[in-house]
Protein backbone atom coordinates (compact mmCIF):
# COMPACT_ATOMS: atom_id res chain seq x y z
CA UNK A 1 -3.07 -3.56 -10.08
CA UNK A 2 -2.71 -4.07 -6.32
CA UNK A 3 -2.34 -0.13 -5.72
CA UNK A 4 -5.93 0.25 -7.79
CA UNK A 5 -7.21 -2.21 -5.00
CA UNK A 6 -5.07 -0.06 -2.63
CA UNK A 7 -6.67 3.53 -3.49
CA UNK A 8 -10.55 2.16 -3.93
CA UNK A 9 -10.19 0.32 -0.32
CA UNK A 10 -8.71 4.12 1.02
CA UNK A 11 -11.43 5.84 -0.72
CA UNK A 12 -14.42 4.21 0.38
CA UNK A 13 -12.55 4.80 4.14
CA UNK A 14 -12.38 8.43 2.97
CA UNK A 15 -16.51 7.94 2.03
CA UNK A 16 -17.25 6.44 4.87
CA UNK A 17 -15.37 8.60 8.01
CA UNK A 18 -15.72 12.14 7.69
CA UNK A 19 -13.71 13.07 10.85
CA UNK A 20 -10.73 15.47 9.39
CA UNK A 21 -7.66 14.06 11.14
CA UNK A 22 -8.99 10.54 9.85
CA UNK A 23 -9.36 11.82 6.43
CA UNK A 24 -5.83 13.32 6.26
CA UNK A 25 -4.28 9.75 7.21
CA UNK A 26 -5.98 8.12 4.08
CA UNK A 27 -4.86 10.95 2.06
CA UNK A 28 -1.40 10.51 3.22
CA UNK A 29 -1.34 7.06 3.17
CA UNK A 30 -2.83 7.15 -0.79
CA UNK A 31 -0.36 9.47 -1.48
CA UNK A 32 2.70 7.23 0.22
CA UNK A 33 1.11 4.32 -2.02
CA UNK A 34 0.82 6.13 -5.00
CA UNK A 35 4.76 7.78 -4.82
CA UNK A 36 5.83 4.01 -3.90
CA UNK A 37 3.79 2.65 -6.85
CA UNK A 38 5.66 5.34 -9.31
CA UNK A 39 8.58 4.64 -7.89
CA UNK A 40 8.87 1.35 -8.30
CA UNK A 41 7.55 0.94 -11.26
CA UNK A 42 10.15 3.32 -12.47
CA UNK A 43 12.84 1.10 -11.49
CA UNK A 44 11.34 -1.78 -12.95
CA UNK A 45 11.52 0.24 -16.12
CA UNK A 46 15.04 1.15 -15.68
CA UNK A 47 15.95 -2.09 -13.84
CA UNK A 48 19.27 -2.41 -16.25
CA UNK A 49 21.21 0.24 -18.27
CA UNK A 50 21.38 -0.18 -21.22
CA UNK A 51 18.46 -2.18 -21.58
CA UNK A 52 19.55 -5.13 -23.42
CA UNK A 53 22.06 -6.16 -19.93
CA UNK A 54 18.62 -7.27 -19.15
CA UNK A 55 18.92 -10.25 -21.66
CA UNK A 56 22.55 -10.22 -22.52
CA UNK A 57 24.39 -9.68 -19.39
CA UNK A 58 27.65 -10.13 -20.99
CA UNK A 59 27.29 -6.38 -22.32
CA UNK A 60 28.61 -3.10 -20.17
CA UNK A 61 26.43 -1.69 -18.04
CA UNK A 62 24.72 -2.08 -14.60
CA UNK A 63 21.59 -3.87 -13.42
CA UNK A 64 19.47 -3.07 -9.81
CA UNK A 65 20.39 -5.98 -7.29
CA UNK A 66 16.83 -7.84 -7.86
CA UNK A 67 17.04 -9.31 -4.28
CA UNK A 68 17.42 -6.23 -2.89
CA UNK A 69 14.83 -4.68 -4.63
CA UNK A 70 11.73 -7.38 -4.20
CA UNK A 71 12.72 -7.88 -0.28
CA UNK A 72 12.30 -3.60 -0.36
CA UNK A 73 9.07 -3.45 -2.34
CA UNK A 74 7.74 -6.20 -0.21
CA UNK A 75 8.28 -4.55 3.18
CA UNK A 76 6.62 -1.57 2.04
CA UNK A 77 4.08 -2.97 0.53
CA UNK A 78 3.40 -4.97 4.11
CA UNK A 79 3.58 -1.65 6.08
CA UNK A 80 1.06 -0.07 3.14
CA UNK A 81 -1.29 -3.03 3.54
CA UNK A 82 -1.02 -3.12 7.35
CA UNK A 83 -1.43 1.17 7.61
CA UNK A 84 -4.52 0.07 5.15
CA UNK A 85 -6.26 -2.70 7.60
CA UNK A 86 -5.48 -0.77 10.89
CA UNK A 87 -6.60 2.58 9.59
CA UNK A 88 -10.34 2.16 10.19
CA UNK A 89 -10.16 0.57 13.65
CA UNK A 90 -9.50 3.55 15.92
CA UNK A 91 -12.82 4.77 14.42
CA UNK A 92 -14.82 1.57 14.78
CA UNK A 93 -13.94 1.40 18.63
CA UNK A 94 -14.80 4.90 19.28
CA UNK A 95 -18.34 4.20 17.85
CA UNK A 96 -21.45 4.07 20.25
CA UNK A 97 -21.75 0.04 19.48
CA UNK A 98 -21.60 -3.01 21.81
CA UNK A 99 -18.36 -4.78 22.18
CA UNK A 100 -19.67 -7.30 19.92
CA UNK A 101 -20.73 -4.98 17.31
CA UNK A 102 -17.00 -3.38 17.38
CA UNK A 103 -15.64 -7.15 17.11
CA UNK A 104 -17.68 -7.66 13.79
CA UNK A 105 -17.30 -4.35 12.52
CA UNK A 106 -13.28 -4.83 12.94
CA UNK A 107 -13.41 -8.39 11.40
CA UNK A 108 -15.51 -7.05 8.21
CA UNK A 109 -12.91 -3.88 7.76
CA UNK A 110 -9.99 -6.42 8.69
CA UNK A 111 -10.93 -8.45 5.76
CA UNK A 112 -9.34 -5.92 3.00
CA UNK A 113 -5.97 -7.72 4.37
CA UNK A 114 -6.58 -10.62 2.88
């Protein structure tokens, strides 16, 4: 659900600034949230072998260390969200605005972090 949020936010970026080095960071960074998405929603899927260790962990077989594995997926999902909210400002402060303008334009993008 959050990637959706993710990849509409980094298309309406892509809508907005049609410079071509800014419009190959949102496609890379859509395409870093999109493999992380798939990724770990693979090994959510596959989180214990066999499947039933899951619910019976008495049985053979192996389960992913679920620390591990929610400390990961929330780093990267902090660096995705931060690449998100500090994508747009080197484009805001090269625009032909006041200082104030810049200021409220930044706040307004900056608000997608929340």
């Amino acid at each position: 659900m959050t990637t959706a949020i993710k990849l509409s936010i980094l298309a309406l970026y892509y809508r907005i600034f049609e410079t071509a080095p800014f419009r190959k960071a949102v496609i890379i960074t859509s395409t870093f949230a999109m493999c992380w998405f798939i990724s770990t929603a693979l090994v959510s899927a596959m989180a214990c072998l066999p499947a039933q260790k899951f619910w019976e962990p008495s049985l053979p077989g192996h389960c992913v260390n679920f620390n591990v594995f929610t400390l990961a997926n929330g780093i990267l999902e902090l660096f995705i969200d931060l690449a998100i909210v500090l994508l747009p400002i080197q484009m805001i402060l090269g625009l032909q605005l006041s200082r104030r303008n810049q200021f409220i334009l930044c706040f307004v993008f900056s608000l997608a972090g929340l």
